[in-house]
Structure formats: structure tokens, C-alpha cells
PDB file of N, CA and C in Angstrom:
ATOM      1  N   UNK A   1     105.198  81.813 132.063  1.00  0.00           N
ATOM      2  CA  UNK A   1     105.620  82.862 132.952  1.00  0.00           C
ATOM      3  C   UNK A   1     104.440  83.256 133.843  1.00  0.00           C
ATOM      4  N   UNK A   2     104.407  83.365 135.363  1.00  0.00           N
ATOM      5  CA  UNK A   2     103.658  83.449 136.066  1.00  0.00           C
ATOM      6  C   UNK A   2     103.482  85.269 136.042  1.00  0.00           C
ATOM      7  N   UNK A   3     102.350  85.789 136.376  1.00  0.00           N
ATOM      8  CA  UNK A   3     102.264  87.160 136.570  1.00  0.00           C
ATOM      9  C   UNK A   3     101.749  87.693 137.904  1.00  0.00           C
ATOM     10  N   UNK A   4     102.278  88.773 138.255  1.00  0.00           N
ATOM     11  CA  UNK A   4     102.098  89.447 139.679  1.00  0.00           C
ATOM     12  C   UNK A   4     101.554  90.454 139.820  1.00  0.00           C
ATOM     13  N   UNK A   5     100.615  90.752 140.397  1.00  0.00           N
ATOM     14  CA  UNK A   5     100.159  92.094 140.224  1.00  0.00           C
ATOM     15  C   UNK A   5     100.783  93.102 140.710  1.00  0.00           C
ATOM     16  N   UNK A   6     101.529  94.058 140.503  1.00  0.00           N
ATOM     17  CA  UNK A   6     102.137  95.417 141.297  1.00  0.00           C
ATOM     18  C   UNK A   6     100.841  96.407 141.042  1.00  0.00           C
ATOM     19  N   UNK A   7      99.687  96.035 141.398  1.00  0.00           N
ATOM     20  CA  UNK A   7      98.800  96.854 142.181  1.00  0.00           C
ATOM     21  C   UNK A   7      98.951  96.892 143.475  1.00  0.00           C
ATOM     22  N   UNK A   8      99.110  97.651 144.582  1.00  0.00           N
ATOM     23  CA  UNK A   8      98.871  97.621 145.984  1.00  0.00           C
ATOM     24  C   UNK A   8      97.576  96.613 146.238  1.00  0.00           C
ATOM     25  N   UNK A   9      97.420  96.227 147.656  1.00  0.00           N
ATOM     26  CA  UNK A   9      96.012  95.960 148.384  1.00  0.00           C
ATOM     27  C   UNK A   9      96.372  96.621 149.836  1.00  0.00           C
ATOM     28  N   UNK A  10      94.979  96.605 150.172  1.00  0.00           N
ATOM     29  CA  UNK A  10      95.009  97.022 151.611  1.00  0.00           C
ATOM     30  C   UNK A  10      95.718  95.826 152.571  1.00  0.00           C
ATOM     31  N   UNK A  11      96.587  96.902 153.459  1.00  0.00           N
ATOM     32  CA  UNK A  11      97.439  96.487 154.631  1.00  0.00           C
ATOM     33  C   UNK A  11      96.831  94.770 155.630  1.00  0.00           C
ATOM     34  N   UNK A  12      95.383  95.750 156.015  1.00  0.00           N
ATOM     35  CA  UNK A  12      94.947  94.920 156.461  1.00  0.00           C
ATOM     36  C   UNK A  12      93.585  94.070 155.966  1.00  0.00           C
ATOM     37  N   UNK A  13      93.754  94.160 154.886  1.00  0.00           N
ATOM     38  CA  UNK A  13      92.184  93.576 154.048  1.00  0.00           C
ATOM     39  C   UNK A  13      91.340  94.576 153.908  1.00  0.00           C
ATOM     40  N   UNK A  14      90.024  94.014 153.618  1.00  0.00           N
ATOM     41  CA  UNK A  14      88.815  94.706 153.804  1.00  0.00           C
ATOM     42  C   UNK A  14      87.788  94.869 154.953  1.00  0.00           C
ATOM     43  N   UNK A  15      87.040  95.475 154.961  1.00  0.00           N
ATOM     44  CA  UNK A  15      85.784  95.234 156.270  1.00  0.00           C
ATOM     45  C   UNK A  15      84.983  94.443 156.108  1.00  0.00           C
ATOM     46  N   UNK A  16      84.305  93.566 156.498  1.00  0.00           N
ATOM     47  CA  UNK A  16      83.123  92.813 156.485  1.00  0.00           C
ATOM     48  C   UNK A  16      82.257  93.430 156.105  1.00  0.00           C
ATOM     49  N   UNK A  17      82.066  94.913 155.987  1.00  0.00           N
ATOM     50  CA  UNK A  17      80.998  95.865 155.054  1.00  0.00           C
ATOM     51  C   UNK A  17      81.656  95.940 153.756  1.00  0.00           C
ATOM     52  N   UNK A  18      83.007  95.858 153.468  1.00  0.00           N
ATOM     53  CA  UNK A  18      83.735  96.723 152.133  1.00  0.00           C
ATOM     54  C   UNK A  18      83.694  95.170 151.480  1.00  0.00           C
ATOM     55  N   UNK A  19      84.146  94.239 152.474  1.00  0.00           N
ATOM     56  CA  UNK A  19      83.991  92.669 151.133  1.00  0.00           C
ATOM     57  C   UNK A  19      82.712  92.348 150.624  1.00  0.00           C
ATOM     58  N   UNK A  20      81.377  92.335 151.477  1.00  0.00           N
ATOM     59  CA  UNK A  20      80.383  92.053 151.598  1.00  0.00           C
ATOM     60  C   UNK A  20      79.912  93.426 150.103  1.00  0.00           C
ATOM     61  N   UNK A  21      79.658  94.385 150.094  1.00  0.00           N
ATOM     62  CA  UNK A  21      79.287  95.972 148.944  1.00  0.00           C
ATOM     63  C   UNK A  21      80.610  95.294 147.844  1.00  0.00           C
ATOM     64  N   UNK A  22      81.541  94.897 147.803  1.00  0.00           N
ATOM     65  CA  UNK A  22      82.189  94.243 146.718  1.00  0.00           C
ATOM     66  C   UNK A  22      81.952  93.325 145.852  1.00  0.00           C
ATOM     67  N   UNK A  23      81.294  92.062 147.049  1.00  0.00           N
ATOM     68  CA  UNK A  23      80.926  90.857 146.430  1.00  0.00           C
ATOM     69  C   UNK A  23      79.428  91.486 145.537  1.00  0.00           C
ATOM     70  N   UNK A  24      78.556  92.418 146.189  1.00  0.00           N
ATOM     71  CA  UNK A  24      77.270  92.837 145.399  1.00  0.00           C
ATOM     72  C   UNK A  24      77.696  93.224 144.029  1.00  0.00           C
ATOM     73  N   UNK A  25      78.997  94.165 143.665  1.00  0.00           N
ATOM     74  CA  UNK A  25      79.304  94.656 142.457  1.00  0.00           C
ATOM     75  C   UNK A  25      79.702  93.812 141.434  1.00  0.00           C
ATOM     76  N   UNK A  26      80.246  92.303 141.784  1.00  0.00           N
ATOM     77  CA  UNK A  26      80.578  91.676 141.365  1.00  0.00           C
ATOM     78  C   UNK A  26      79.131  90.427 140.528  1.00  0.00           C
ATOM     79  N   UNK A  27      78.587  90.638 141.791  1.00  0.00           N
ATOM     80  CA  UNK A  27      77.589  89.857 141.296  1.00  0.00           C
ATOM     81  C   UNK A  27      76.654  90.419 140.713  1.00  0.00           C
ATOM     82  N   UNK A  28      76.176  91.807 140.576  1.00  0.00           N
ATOM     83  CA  UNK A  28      75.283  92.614 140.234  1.00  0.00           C
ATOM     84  C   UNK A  28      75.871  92.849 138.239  1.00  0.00           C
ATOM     85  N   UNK A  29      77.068  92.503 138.294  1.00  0.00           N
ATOM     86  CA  UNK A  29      77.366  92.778 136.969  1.00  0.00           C
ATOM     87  C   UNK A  29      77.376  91.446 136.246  1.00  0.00           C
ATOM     88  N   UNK A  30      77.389  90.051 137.174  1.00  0.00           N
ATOM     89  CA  UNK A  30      77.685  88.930 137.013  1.00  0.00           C
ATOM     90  C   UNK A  30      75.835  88.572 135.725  1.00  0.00           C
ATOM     91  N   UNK A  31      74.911  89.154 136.696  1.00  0.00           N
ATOM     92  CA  UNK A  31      74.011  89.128 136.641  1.00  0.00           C
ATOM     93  C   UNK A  31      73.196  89.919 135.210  1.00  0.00           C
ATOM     94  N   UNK A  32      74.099  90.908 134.693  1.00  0.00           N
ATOM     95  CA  UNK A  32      73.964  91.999 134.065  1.00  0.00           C
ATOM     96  C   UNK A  32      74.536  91.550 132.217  1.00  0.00           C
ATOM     97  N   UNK A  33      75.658  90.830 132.846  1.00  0.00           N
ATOM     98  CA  UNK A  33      76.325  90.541 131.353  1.00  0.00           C
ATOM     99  C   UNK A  33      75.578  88.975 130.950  1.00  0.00           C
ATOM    100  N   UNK A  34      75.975  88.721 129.573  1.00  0.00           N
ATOM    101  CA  UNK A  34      75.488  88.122 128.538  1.00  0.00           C
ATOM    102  C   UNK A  34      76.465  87.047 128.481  1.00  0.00           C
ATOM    103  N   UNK A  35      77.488  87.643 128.299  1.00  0.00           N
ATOM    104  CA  UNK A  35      78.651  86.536 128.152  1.00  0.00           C
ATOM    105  C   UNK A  35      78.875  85.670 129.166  1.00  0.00           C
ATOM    106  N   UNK A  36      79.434  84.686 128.726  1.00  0.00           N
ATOM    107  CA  UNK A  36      79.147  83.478 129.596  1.00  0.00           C
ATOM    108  C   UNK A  36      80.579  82.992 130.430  1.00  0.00           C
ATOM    109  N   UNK A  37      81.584  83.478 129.636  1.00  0.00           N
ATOM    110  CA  UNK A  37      82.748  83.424 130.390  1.00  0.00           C
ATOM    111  C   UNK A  37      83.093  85.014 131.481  1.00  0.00           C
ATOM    112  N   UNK A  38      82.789  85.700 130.921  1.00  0.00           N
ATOM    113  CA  UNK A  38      82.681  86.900 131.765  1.00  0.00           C
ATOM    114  C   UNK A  38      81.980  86.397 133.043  1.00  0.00           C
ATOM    115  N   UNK A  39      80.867  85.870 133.362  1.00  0.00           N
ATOM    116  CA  UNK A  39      80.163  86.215 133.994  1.00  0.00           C
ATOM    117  C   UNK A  39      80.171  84.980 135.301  1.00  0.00           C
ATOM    118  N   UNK A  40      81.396  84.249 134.864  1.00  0.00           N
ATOM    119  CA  UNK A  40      82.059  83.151 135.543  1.00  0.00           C
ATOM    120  C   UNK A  40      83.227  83.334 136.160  1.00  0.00           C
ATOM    121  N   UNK A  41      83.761  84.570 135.507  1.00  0.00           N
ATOM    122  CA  UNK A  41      84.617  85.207 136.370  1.00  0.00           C
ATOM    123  C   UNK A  41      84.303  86.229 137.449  1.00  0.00           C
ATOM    124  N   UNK A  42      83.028  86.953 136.979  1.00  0.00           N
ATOM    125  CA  UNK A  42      82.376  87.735 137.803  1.00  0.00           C
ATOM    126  C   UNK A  42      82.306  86.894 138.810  1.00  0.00           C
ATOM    127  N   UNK A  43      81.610  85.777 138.954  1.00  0.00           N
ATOM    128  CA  UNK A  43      81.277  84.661 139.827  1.00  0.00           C
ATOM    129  C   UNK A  43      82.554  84.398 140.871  1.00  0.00           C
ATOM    130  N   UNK A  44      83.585  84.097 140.194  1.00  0.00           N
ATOM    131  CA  UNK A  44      85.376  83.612 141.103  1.00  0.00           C
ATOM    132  C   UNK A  44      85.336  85.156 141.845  1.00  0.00           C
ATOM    133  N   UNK A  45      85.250  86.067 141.291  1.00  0.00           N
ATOM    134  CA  UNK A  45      85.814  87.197 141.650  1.00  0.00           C
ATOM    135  C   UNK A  45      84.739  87.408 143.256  1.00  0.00           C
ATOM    136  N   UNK A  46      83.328  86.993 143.038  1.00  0.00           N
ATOM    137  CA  UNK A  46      82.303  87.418 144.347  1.00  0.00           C
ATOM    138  C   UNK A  46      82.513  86.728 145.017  1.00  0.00           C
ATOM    139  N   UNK A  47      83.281  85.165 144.913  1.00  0.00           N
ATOM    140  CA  UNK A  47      83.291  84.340 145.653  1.00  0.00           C
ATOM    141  C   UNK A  47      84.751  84.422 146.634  1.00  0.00           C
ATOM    142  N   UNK A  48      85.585  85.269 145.811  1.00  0.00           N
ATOM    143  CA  UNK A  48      86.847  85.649 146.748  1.00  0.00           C
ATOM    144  C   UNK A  48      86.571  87.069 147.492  1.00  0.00           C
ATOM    145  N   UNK A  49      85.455  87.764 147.498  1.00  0.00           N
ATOM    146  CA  UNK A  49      85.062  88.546 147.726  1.00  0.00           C
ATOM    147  C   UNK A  49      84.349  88.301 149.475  1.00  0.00           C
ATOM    148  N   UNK A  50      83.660  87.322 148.812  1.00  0.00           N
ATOM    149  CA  UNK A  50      82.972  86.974 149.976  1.00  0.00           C
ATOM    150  C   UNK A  50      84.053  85.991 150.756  1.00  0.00           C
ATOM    151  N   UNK A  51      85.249  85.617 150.772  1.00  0.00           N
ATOM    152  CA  UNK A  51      85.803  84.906 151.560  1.00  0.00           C
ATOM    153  C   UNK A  51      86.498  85.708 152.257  1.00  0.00           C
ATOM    154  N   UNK A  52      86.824  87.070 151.578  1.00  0.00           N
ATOM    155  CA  UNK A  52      87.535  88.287 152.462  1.00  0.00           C
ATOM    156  C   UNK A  52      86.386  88.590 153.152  1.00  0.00           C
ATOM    157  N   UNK A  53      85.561  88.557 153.250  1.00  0.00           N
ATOM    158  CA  UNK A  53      84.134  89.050 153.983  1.00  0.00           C
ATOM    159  C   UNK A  53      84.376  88.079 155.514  1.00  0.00           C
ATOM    160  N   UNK A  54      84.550  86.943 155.240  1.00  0.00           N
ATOM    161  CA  UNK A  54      84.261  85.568 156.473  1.00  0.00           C
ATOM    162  C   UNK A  54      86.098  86.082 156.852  1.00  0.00           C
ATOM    163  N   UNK A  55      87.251  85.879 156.403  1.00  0.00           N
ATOM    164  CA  UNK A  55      88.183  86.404 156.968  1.00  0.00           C
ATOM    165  C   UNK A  55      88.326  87.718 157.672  1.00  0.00           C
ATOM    166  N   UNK A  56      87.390  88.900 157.102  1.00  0.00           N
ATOM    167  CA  UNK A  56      87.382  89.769 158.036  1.00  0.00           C
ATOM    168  C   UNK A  56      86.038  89.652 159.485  1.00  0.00           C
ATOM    169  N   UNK A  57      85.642  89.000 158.939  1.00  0.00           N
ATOM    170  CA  UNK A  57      84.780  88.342 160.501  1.00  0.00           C
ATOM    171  C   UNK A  57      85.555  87.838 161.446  1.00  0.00           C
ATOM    172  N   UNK A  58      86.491  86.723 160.984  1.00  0.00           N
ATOM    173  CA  UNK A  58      87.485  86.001 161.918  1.00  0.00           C
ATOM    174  C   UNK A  58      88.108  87.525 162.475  1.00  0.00           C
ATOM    175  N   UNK A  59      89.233  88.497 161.802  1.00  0.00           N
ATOM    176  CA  UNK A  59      89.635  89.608 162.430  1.00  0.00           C
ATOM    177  C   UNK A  59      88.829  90.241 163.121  1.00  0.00           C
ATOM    178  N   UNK A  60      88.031  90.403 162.838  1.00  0.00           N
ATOM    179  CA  UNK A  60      86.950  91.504 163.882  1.00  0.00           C
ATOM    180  C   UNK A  60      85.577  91.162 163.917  1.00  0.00           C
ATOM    181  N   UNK A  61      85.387  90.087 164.530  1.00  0.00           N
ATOM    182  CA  UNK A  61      83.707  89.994 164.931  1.00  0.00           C
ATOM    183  C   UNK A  61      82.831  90.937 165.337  1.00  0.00           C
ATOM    184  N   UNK A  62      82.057  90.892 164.628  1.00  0.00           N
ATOM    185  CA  UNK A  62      80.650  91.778 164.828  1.00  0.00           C
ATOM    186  C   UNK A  62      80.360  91.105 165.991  1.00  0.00           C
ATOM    187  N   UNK A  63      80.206  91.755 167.109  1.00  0.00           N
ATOM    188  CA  UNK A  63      79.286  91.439 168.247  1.00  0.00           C
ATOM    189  C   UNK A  63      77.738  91.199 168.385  1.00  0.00           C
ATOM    190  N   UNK A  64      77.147  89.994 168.569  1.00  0.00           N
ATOM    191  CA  UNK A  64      75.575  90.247 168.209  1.00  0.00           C
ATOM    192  C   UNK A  64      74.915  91.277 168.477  1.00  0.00           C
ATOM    193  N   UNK A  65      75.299  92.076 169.503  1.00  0.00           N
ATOM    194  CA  UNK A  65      74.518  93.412 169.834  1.00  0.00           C
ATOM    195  C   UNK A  65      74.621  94.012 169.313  1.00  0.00           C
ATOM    196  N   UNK A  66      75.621  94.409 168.009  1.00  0.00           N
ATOM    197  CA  UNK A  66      76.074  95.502 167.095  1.00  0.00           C
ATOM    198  C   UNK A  66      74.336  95.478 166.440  1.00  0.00           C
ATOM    199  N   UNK A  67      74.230  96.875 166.270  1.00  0.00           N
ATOM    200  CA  UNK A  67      73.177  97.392 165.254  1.00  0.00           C
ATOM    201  C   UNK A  67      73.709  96.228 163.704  1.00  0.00           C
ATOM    202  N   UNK A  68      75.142  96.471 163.110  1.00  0.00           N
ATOM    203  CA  UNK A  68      74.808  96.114 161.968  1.00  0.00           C
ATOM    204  C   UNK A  68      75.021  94.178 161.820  1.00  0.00           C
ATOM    205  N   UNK A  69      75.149  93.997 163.218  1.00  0.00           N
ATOM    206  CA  UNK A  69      75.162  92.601 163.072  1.00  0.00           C
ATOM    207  C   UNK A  69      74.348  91.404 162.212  1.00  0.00           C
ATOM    208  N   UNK A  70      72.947  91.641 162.491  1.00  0.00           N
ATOM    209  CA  UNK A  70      72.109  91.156 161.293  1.00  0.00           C
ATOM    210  C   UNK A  70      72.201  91.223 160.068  1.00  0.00           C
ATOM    211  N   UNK A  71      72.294  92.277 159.800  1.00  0.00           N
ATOM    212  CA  UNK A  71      71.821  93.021 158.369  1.00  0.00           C
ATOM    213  C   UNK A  71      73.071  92.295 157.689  1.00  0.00           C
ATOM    214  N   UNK A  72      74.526  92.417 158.376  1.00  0.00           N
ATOM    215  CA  UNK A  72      75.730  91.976 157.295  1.00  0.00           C
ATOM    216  C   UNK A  72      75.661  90.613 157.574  1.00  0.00           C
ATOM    217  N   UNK A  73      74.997  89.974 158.241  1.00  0.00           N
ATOM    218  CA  UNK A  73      75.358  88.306 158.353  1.00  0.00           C
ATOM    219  C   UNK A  73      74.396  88.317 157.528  1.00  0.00           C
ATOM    220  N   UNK A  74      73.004  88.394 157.310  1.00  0.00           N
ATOM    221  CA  UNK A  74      71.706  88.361 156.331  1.00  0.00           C
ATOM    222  C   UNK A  74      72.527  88.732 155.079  1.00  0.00           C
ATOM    223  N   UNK A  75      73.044  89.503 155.133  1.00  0.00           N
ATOM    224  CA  UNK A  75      73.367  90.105 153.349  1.00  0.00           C
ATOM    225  C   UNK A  75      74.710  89.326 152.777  1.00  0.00           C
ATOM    226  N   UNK A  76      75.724  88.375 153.851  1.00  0.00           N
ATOM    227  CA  UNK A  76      76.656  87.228 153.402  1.00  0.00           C
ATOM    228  C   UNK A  76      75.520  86.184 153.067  1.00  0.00           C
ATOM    229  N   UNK A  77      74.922  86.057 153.660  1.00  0.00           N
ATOM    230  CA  UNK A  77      74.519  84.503 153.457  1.00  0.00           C
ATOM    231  C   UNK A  77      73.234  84.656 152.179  1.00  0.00           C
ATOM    232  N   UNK A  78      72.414  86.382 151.700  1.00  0.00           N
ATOM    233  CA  UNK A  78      72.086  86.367 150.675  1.00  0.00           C
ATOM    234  C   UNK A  78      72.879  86.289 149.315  1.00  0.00           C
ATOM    235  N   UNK A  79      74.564  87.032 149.970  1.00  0.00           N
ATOM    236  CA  UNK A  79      75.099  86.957 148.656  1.00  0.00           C
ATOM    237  C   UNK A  79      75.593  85.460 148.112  1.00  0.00           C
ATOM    238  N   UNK A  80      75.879  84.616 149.175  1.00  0.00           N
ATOM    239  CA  UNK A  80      75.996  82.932 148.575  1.00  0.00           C
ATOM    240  C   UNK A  80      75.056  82.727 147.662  1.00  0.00           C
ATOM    241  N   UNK A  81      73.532  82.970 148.390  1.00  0.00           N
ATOM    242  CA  UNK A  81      72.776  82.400 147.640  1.00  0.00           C
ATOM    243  C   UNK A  81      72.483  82.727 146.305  1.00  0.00           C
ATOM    244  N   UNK A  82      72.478  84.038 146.258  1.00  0.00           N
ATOM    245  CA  UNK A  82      73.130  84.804 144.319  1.00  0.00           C
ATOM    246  C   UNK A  82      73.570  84.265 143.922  1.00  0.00           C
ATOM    247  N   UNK A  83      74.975  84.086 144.392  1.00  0.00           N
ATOM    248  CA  UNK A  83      75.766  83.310 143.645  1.00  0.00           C
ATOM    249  C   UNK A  83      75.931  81.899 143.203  1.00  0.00           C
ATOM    250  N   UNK A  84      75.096  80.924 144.024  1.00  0.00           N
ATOM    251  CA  UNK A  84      75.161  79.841 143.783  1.00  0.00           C
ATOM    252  C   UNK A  84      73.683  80.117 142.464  1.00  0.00           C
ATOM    253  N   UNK A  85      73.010  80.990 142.564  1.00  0.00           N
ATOM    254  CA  UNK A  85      71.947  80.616 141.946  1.00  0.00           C
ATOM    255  C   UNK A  85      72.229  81.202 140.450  1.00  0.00           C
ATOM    256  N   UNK A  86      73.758  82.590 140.666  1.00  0.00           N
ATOM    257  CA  UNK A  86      73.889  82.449 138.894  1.00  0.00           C
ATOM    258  C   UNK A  86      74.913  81.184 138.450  1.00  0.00           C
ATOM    259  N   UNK A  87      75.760  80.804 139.236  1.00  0.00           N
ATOM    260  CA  UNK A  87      76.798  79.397 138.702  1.00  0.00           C
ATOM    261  C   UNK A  87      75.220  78.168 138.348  1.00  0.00           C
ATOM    262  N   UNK A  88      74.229  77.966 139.082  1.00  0.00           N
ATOM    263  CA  UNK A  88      73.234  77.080 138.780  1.00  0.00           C
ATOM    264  C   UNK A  88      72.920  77.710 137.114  1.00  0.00           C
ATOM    265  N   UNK A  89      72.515  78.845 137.103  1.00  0.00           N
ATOM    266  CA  UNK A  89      72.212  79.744 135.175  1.00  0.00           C
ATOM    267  C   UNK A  89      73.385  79.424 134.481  1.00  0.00           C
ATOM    268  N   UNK A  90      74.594  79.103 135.152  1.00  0.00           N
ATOM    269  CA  UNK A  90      75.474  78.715 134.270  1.00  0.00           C
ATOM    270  C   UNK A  90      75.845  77.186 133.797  1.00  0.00           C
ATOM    271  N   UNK A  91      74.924  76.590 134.543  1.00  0.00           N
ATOM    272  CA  UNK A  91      74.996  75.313 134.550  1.00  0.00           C
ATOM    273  C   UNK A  91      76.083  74.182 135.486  1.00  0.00           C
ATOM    274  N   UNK A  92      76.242  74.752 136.442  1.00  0.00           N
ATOM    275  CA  UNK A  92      77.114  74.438 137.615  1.00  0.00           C
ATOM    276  C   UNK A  92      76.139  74.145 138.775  1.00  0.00           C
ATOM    277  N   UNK A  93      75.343  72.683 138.668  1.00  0.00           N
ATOM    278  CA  UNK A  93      74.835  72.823 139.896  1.00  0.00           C
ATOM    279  C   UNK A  93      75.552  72.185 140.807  1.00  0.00           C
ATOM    280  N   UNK A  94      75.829  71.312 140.965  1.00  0.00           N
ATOM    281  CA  UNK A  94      76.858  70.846 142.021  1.00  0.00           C
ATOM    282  C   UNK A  94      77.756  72.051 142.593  1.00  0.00           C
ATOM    283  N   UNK A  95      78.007  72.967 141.710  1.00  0.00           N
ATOM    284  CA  UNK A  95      79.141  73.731 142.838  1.00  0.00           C
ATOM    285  C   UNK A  95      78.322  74.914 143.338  1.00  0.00           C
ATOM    286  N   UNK A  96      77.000  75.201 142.295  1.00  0.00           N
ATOM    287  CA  UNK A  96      76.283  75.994 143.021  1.00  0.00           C
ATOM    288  C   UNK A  96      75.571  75.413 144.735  1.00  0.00           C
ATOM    289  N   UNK A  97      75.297  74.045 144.393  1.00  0.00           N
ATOM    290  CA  UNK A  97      74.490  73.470 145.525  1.00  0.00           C
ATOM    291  C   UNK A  97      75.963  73.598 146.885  1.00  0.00           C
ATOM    292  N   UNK A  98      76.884  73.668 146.833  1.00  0.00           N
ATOM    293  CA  UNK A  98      77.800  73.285 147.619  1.00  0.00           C
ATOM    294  C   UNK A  98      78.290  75.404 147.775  1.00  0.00           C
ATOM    295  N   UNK A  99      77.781  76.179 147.405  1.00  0.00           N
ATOM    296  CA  UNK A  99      78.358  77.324 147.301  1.00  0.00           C
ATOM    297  C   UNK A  99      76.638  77.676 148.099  1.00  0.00           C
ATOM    298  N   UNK A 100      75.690  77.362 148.153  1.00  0.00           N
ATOM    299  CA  UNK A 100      74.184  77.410 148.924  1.00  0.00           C
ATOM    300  C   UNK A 100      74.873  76.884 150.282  1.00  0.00           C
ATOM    301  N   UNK A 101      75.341  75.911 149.989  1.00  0.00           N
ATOM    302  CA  UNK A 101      75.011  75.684 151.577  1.00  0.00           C
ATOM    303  C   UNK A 101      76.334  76.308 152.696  1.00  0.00           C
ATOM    304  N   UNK A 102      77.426  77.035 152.057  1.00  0.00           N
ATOM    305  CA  UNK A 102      77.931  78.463 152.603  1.00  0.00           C
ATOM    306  C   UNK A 102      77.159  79.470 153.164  1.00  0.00           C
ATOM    307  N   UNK A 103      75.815  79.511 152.529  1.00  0.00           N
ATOM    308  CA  UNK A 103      74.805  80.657 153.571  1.00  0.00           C
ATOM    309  C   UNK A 103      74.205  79.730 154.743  1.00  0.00           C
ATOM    310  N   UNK A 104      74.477  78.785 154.544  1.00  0.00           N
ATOM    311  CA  UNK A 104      74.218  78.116 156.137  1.00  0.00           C
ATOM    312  C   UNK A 104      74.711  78.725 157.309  1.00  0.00           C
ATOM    313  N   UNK A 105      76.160  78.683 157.258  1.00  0.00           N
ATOM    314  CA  UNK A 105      76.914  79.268 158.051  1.00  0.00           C
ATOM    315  C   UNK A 105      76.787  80.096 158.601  1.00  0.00           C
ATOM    316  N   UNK A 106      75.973  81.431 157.694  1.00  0.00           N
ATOM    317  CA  UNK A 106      75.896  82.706 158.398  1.00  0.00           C
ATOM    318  C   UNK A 106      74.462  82.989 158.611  1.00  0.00           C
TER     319      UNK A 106
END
């Protein structure tokens, strides 16, 4: 039996600030716990985190002149690299090496 969440989500997603401060919580706890399956889900969870981050870019581009233009493209392409570098602690390098070179992009 498949399951559905009847939690709400937002209408229109998140912000490229609200996915981006999401993916940190995710990974900041990813980072925090012991357990090893926990902390692989922490991992799925930052990594869909951060894809609402690049989908809300496609919706609303930061303009390079924006004040926070840097700072949130710098802080996507640091949070890849977190993340590829706890899936590498987990012993995933191949998908970490291929989840690194996602901060290329930004």
C-alpha cells in the first residue's frame, strides 16, 4: 500500500533562501547524529532540499546585482559540497563525487 502525505505544502514552493536555511537543518543534523541510517536520510532529505532551492531559482532568478545574489549561490554550492562530503563519511563516494560536482553549477 502506497502512502500519501495529507500534510499541506506550500502553494508555490519555497524561496531560494527558505530551501537553501532547510537544506542547512538537514545537514547540520545529518552531521550531528551517529546513526548511520538516519543520517542518510538526513542526506535524501538536503538533497531534495537543495533541488527546491535550483527550482526556485528557475521561478525567480536572483538578478546578479541583487545584494543577496552571491551569498545564496556561494551557500548552494557550499551546501553540495557538505553533502557530498557526509555521503563520502558514509561511504558513498561515487555519488558523493557526482553530488560535488552539482556545486559546479552554482
Amino acid at each position: 500500500m502506497l502512502s500519501r502525505s495529507i500534510v499541506p505544502t506550500p502553494k508555490d514552493g519555497l524561496s531560494l533562501r527558505q530551501a537553501l536555511a532547510l537544506s542547512h537543518v538537514y545537514l547540520e543534523n545529518a552531521y550531528r547524529t551517529t546513526d548511520h541510517d538516519m543520517a542518510l536520510v538526513l542526506c535524501h532529505d538536503a538533497e531534495f532540499a537543495l533541488t527546491q532551492a535550483k527550482n526556485a531559482n528557475k521561478r525567480h532568478p536572483l538578478p546578479p546585482e541583487d545584494p543577496e545574489y552571491k551569498s545564496l549561490r556561494d551557500g548552494v554550492a557550499t551546501a553540495y559540497i557538505d553533502l557530498g562530503k557526509l555521503l563520502e563519511k558514509q561511504g558513498f563516494q561515487a555519488i558523493a563525487q557526482a553530488i560535488c560536482k552539482k556545486a559546479e553549477k552554482w
